[in-house]
PDB file of N, CA and C in Angstrom:
ATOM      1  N   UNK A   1     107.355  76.823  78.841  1.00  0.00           N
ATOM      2  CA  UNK A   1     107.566  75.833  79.874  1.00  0.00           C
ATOM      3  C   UNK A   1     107.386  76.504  81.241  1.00  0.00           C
ATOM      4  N   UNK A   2     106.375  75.796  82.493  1.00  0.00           N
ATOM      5  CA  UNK A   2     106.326  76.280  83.388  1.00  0.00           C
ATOM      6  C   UNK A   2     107.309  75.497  84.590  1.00  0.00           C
ATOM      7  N   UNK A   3     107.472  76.352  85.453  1.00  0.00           N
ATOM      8  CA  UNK A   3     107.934  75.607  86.337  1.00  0.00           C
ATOM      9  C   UNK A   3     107.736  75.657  88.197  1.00  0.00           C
ATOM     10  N   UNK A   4     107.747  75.033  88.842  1.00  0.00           N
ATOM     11  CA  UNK A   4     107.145  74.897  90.227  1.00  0.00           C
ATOM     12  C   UNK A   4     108.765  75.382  90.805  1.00  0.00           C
ATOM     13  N   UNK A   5     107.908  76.197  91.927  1.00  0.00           N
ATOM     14  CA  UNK A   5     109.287  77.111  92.655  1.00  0.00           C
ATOM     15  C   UNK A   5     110.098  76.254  93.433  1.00  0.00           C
ATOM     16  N   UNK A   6     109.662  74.415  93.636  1.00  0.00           N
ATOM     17  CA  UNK A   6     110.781  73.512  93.989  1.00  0.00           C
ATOM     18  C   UNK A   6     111.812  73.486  92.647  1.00  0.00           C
ATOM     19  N   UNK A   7     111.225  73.209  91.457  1.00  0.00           N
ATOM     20  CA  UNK A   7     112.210  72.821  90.710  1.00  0.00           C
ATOM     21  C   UNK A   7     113.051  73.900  90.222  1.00  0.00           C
ATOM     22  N   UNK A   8     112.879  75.216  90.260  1.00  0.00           N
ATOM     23  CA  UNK A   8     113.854  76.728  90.430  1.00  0.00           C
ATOM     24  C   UNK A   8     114.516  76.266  91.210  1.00  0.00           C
ATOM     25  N   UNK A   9     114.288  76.215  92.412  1.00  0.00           N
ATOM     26  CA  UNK A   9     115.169  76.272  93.434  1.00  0.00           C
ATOM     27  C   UNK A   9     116.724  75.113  93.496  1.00  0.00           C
ATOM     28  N   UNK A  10     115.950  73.634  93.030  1.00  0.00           N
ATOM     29  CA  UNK A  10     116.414  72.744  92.724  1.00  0.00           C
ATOM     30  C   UNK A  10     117.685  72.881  91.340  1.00  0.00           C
ATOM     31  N   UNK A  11     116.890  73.853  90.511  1.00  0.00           N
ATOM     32  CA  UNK A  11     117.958  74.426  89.190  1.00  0.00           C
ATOM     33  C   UNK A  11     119.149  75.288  89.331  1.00  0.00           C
ATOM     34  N   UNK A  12     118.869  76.422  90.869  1.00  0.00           N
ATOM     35  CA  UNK A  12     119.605  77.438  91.175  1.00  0.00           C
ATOM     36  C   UNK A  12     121.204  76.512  91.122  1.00  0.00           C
ATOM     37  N   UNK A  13     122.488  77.614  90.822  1.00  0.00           N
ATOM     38  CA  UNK A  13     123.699  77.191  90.881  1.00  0.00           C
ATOM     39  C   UNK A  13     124.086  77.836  92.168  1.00  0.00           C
ATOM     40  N   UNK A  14     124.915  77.213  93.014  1.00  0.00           N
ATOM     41  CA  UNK A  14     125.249  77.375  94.590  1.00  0.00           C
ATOM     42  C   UNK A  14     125.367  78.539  94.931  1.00  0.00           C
ATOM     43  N   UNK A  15     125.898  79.398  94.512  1.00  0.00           N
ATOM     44  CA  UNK A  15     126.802  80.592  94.722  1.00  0.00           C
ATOM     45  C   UNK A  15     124.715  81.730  94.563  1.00  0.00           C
ATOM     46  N   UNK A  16     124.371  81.670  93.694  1.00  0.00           N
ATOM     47  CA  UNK A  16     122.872  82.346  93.555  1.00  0.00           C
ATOM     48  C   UNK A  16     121.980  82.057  94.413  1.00  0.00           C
ATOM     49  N   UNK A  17     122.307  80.411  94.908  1.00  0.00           N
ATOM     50  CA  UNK A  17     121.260  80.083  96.042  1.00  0.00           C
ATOM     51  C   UNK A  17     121.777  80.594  97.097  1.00  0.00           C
ATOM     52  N   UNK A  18     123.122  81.054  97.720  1.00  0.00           N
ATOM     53  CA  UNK A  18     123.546  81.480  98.906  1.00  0.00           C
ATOM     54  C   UNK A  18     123.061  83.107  98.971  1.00  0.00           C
ATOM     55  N   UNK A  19     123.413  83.636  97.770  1.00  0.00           N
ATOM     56  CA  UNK A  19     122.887  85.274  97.541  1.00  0.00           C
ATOM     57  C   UNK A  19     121.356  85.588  98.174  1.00  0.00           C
ATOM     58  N   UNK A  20     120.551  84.152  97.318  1.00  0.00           N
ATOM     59  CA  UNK A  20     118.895  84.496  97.361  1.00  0.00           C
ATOM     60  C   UNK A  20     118.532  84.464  99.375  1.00  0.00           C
ATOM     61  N   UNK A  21     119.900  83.224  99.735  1.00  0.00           N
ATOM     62  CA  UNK A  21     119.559  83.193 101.203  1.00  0.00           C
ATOM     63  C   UNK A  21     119.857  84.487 101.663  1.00  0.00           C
ATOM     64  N   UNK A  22     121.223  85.086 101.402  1.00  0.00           N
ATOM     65  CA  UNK A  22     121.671  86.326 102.230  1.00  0.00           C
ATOM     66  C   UNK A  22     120.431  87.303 101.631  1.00  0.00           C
ATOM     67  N   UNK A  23     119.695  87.384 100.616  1.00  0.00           N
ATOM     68  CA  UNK A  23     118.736  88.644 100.715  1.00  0.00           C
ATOM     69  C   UNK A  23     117.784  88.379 101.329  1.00  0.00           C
ATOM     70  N   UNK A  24     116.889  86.830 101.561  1.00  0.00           N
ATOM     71  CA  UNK A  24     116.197  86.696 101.818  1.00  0.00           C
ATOM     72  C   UNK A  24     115.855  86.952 103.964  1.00  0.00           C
ATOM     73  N   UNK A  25     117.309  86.676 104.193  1.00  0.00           N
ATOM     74  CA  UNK A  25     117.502  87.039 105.517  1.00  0.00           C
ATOM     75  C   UNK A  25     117.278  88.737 105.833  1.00  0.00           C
ATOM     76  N   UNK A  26     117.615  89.148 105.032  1.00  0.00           N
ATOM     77  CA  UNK A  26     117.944  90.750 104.876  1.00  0.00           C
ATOM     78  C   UNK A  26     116.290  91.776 104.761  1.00  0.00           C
ATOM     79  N   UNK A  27     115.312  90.832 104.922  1.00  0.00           N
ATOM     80  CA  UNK A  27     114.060  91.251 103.982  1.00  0.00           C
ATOM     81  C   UNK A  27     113.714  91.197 102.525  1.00  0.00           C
ATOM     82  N   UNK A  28     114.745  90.032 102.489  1.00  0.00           N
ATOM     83  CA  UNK A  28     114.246  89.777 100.524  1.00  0.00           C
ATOM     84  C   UNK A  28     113.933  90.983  99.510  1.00  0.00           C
ATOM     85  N   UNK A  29     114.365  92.065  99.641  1.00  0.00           N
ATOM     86  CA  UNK A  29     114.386  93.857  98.957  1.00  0.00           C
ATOM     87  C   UNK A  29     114.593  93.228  97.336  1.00  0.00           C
ATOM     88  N   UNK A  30     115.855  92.650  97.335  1.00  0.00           N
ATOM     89  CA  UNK A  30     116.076  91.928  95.802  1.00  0.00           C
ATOM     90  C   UNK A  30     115.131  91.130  94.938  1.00  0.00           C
ATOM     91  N   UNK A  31     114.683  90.363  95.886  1.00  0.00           N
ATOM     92  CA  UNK A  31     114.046  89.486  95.286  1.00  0.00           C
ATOM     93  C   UNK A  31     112.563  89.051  95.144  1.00  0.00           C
ATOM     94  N   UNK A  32     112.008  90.417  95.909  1.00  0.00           N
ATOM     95  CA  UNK A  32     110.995  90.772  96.016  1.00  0.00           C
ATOM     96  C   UNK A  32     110.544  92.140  94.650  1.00  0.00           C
ATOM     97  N   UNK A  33     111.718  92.721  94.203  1.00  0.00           N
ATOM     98  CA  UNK A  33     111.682  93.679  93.401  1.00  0.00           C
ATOM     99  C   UNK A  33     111.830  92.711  92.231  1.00  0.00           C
ATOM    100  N   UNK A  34     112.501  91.378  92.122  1.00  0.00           N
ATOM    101  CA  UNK A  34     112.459  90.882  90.756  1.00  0.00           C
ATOM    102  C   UNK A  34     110.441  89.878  90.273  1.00  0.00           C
ATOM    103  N   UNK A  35     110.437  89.884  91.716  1.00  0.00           N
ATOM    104  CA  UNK A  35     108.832  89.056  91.219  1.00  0.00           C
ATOM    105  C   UNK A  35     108.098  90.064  91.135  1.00  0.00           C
ATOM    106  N   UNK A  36     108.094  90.953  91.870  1.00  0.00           N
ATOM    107  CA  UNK A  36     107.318  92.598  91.361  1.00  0.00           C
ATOM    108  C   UNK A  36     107.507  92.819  90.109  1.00  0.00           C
ATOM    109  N   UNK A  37     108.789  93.327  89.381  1.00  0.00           N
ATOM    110  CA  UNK A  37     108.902  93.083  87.897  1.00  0.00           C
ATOM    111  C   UNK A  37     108.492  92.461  87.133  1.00  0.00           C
ATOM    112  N   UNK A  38     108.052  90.395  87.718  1.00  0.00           N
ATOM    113  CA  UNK A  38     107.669  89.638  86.615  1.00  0.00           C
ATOM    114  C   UNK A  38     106.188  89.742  86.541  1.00  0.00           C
ATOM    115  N   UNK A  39     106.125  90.382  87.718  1.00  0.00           N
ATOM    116  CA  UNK A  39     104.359  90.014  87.820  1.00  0.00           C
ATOM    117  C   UNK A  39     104.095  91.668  86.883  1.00  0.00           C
ATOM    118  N   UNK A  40     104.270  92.490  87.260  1.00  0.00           N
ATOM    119  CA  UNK A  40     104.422  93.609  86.034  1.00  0.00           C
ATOM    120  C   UNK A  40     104.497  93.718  84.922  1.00  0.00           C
ATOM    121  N   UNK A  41     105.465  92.715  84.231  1.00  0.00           N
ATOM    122  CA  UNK A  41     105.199  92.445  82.576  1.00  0.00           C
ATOM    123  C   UNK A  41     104.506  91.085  82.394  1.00  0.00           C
ATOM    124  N   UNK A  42     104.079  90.465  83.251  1.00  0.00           N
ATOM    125  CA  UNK A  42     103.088  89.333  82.712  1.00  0.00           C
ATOM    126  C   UNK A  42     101.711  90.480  82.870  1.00  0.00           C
ATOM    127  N   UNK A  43     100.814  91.280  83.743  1.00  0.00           N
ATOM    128  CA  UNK A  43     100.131  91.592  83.853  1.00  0.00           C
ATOM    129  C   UNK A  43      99.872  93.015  82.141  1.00  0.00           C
ATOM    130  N   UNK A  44     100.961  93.295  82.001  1.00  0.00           N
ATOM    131  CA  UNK A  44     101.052  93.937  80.907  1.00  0.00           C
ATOM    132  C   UNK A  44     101.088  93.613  79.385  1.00  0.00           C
ATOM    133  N   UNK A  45     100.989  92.198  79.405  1.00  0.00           N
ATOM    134  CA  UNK A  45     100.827  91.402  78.602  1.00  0.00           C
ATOM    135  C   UNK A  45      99.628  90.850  78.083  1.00  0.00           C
ATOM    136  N   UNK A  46      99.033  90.601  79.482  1.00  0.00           N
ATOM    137  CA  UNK A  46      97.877  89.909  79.168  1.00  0.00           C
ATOM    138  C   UNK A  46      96.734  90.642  77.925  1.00  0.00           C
ATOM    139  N   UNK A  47      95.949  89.548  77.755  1.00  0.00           N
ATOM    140  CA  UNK A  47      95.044  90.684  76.804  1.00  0.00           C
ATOM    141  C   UNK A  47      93.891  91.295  77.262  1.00  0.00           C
ATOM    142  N   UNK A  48      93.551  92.713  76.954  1.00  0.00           N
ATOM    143  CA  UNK A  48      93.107  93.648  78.041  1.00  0.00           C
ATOM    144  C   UNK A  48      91.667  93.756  76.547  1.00  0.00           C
ATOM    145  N   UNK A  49      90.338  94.545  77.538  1.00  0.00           N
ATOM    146  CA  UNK A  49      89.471  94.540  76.543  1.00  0.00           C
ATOM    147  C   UNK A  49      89.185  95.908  76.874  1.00  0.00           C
ATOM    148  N   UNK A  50      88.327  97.290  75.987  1.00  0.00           N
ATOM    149  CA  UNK A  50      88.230  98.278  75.946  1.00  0.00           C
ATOM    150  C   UNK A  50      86.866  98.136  77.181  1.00  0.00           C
ATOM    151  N   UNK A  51      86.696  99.049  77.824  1.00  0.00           N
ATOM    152  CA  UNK A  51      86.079  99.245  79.157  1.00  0.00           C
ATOM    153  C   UNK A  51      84.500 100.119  78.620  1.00  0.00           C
ATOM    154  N   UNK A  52      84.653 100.351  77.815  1.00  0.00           N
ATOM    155  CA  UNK A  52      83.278 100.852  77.142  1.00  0.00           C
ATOM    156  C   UNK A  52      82.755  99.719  76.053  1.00  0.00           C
ATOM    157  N   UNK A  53      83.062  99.545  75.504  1.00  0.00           N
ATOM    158  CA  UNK A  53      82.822  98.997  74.275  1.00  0.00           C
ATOM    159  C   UNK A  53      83.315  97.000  74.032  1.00  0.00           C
ATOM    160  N   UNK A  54      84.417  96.960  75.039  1.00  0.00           N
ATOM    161  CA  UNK A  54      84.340  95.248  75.100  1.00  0.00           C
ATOM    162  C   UNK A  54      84.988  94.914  73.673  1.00  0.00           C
ATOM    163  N   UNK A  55      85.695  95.664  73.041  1.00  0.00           N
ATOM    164  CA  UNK A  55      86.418  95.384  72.222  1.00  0.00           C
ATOM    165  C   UNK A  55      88.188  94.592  72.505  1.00  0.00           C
ATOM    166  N   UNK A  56      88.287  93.880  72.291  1.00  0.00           N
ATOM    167  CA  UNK A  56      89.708  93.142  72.280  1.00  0.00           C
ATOM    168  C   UNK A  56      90.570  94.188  72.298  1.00  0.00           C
ATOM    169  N   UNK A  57      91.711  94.720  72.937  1.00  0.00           N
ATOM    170  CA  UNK A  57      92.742  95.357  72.814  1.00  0.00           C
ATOM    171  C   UNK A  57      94.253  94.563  72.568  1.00  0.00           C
ATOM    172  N   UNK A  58      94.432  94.503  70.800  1.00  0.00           N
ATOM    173  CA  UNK A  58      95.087  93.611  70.686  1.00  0.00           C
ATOM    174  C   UNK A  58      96.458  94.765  70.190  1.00  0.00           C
ATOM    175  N   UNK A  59      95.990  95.509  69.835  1.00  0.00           N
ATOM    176  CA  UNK A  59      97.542  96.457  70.139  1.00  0.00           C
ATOM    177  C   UNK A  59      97.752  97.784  71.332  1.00  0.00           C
ATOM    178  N   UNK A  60      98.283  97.554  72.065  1.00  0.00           N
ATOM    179  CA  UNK A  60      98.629  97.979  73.292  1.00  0.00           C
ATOM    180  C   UNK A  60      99.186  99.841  73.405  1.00  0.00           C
ATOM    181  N   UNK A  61      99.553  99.659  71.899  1.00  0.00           N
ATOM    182  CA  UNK A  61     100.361 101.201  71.160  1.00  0.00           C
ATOM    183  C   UNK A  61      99.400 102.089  71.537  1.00  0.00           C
ATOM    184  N   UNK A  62      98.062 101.690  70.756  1.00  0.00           N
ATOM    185  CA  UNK A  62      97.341 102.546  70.691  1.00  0.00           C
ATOM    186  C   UNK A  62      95.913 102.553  71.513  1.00  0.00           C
ATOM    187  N   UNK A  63      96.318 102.527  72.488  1.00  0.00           N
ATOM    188  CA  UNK A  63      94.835 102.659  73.836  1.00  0.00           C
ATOM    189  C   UNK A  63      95.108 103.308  74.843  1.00  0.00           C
ATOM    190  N   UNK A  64      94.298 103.739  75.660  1.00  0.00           N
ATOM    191  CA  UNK A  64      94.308 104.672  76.561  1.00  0.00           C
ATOM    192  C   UNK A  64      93.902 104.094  77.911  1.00  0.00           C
ATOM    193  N   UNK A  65      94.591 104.422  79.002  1.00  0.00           N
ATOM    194  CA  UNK A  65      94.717 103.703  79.942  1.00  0.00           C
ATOM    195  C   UNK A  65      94.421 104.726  81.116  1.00  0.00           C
ATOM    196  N   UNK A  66      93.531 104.699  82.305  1.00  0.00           N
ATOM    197  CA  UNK A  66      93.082 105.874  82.948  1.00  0.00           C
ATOM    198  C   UNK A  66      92.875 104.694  84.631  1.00  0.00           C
ATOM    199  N   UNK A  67      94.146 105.829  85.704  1.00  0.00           N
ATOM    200  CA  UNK A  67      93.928 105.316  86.695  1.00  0.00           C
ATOM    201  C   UNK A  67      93.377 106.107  87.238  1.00  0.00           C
ATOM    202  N   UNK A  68      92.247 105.430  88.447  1.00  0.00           N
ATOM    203  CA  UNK A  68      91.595 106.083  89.171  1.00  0.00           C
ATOM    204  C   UNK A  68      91.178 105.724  90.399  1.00  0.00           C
ATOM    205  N   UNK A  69      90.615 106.431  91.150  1.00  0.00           N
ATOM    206  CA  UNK A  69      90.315 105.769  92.100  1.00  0.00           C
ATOM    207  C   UNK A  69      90.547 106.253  93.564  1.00  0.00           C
ATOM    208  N   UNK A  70      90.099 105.825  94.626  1.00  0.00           N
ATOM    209  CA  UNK A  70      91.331 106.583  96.055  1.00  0.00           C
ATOM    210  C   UNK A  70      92.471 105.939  96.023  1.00  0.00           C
ATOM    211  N   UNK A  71      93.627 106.359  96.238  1.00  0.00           N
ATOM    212  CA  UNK A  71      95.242 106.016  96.856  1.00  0.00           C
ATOM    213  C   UNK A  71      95.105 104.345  96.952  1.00  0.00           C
ATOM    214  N   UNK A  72      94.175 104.288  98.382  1.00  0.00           N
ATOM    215  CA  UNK A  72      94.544 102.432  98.159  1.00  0.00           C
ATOM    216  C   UNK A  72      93.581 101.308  97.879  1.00  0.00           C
ATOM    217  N   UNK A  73      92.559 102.097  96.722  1.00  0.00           N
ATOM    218  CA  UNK A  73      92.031 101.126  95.741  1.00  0.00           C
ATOM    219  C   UNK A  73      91.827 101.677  94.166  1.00  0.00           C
ATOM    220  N   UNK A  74      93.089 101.587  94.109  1.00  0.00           N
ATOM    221  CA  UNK A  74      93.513 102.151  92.378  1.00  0.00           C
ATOM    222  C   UNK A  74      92.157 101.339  91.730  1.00  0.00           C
ATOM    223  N   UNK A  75      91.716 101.773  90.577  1.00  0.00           N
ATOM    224  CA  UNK A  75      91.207 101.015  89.381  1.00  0.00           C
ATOM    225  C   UNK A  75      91.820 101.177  88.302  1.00  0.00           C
ATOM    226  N   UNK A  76      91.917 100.380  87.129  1.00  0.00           N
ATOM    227  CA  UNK A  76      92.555 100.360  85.864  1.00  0.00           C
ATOM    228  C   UNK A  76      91.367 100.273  84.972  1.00  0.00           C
ATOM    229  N   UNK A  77      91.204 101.213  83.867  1.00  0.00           N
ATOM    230  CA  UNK A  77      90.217 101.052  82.562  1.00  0.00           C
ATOM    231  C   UNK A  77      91.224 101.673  81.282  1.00  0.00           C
ATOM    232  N   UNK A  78      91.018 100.302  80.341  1.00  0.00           N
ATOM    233  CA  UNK A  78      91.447 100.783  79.214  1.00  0.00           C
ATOM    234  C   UNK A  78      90.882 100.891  77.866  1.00  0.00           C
ATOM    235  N   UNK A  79      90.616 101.634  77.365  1.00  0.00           N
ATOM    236  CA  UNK A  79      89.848 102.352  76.184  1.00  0.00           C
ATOM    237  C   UNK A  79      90.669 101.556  74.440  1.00  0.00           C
ATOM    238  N   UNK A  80      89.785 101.382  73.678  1.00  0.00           N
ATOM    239  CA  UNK A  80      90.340 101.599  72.437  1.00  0.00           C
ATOM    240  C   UNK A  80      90.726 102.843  71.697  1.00  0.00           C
ATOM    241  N   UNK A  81      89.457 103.445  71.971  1.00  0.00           N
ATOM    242  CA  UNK A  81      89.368 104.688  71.230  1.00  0.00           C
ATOM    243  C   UNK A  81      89.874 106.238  71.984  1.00  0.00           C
ATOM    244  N   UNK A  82      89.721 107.460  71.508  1.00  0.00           N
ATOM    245  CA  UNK A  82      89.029 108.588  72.133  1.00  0.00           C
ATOM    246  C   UNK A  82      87.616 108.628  72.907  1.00  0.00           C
ATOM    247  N   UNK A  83      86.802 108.317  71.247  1.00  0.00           N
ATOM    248  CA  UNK A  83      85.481 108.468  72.218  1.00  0.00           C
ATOM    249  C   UNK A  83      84.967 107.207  72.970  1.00  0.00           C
ATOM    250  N   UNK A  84      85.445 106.336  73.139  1.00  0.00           N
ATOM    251  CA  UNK A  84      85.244 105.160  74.090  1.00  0.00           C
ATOM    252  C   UNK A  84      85.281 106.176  75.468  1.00  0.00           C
ATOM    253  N   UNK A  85      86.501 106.503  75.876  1.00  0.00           N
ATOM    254  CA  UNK A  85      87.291 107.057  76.823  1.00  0.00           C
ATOM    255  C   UNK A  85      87.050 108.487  77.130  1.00  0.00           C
ATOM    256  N   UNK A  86      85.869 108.910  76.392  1.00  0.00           N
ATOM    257  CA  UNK A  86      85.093 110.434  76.396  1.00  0.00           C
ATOM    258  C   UNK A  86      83.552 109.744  76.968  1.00  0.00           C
ATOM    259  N   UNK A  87      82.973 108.787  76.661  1.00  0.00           N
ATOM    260  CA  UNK A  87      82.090 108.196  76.698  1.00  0.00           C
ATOM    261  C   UNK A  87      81.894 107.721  78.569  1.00  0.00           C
ATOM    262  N   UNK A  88      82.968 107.103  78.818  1.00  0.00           N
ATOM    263  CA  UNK A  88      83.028 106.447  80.160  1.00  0.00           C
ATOM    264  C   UNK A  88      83.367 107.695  81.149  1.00  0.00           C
ATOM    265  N   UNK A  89      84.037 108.454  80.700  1.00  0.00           N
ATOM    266  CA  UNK A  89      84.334 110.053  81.686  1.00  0.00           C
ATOM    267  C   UNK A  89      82.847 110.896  81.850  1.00  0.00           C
ATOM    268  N   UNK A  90      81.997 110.543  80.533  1.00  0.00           N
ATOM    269  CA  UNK A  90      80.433 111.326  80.456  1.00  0.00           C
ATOM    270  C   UNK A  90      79.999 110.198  82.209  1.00  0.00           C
ATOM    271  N   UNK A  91      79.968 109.529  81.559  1.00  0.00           N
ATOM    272  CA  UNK A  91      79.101 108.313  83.173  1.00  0.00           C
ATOM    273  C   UNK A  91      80.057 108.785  84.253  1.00  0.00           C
ATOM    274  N   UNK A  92      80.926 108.528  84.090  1.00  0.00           N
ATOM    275  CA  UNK A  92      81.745 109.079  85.695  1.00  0.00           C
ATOM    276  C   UNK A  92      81.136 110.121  86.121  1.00  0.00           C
ATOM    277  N   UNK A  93      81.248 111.438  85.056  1.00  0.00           N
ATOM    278  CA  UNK A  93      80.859 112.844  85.799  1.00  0.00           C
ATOM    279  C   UNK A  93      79.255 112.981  86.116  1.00  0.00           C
ATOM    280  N   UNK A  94      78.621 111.867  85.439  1.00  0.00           N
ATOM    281  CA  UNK A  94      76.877 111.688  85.885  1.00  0.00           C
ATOM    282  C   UNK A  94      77.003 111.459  87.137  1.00  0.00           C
ATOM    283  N   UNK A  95      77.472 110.165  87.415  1.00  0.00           N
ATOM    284  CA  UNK A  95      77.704 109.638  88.490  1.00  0.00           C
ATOM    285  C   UNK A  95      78.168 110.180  89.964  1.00  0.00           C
ATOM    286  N   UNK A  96      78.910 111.136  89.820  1.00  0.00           N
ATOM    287  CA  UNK A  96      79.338 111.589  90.836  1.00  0.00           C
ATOM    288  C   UNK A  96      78.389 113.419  91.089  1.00  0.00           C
ATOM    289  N   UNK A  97      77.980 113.398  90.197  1.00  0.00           N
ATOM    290  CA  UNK A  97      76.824 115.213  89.977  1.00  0.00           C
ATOM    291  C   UNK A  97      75.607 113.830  90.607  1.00  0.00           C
ATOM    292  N   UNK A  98      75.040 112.590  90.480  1.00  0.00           N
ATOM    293  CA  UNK A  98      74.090 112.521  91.298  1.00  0.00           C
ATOM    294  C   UNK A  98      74.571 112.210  92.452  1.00  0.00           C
ATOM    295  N   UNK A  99      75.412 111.701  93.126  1.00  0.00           N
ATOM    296  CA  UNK A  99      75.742 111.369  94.575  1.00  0.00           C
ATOM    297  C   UNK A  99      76.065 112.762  95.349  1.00  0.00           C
ATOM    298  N   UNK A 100      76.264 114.014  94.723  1.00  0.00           N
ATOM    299  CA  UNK A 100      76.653 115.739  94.914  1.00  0.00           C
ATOM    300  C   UNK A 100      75.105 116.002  95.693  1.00  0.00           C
ATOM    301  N   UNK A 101      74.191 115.497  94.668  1.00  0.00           N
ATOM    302  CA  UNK A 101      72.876 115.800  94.642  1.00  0.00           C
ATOM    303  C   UNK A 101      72.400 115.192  95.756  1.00  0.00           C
ATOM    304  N   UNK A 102      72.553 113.976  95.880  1.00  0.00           N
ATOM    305  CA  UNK A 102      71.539 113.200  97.146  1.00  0.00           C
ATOM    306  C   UNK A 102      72.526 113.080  98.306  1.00  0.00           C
ATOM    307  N   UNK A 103      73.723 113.456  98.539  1.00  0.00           N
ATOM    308  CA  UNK A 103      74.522 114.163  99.562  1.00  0.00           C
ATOM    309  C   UNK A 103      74.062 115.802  99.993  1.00  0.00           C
ATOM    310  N   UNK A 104      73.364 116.702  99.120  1.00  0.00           N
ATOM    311  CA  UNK A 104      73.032 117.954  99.405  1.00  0.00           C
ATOM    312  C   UNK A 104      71.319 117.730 100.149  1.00  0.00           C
ATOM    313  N   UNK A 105      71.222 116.481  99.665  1.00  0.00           N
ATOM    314  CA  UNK A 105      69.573 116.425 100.061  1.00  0.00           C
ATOM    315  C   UNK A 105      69.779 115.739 101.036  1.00  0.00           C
ATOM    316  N   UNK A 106      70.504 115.261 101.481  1.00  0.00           N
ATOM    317  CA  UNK A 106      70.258 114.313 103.227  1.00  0.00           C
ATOM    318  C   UNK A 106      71.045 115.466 103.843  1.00  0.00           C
ATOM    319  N   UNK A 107      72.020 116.461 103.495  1.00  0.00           N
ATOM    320  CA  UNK A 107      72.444 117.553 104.397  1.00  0.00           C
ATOM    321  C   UNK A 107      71.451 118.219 104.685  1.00  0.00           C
ATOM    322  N   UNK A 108      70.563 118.707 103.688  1.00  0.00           N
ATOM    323  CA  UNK A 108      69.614 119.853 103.616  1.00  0.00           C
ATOM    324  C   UNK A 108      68.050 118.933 104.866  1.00  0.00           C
ATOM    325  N   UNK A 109      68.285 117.735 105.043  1.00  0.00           N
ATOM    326  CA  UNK A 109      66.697 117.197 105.573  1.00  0.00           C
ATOM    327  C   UNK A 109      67.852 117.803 107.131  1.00  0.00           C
ATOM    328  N   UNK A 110      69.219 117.773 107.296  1.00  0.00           N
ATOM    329  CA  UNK A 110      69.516 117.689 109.162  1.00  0.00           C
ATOM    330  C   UNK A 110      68.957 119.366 109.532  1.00  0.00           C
TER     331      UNK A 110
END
């Protein structure tokens, strides 16, 4: 059952709705850490597919999960396997040995 954040609000019992006001005055710290949480295990839930191979990742136990990226644009890839996840690290390290390469060749033309 879903519900629209009027009819929460509308459900809250008095004493929780006065709390949500006093945090919300405060910078909402509380209640900003509980939708951070929900949005955290709904996103961990969802069903995720292997990043090489496009396989369904329907058990979560066993996959491999690799963040990357600069500081403030994380990426998420998740693997079924080993060699899925040996496979996509081969292209990464291509990838970045040719941009080494045609960064040494526009240094080398100044």
């Amino acid at each position: 059952m879903k519900f629209k954040v009027r009819d929460i609000i509308e459900s809250i019992e008095e004493d929780d709705l006065y709390k949500m006001h006093s945090d919300l005055s405060k910078g909402g710290i509380y209640l900003k850490k509980l939708v951070d949480d929900k949005i955290k295990e709904m996103q961990n839930k969802k069903k995720g597919y292997c990043t090489t191979c496009g396989r369904e990742l329907k058990d979560k136990t066993n996959t491999y999960t690799l963040l990357f990226g600069p500081e403030d644009f994380k990426k998420k890839a998740s693997f079924c396997e080993i060699d899925c996840l040996e496979y996509f690290l081969t292209g990464i390290k291509q990838i970045v040995k040719t941009k080494e390469v045609e960064q040494d060749g526009i240094q080398g033309d100044n």
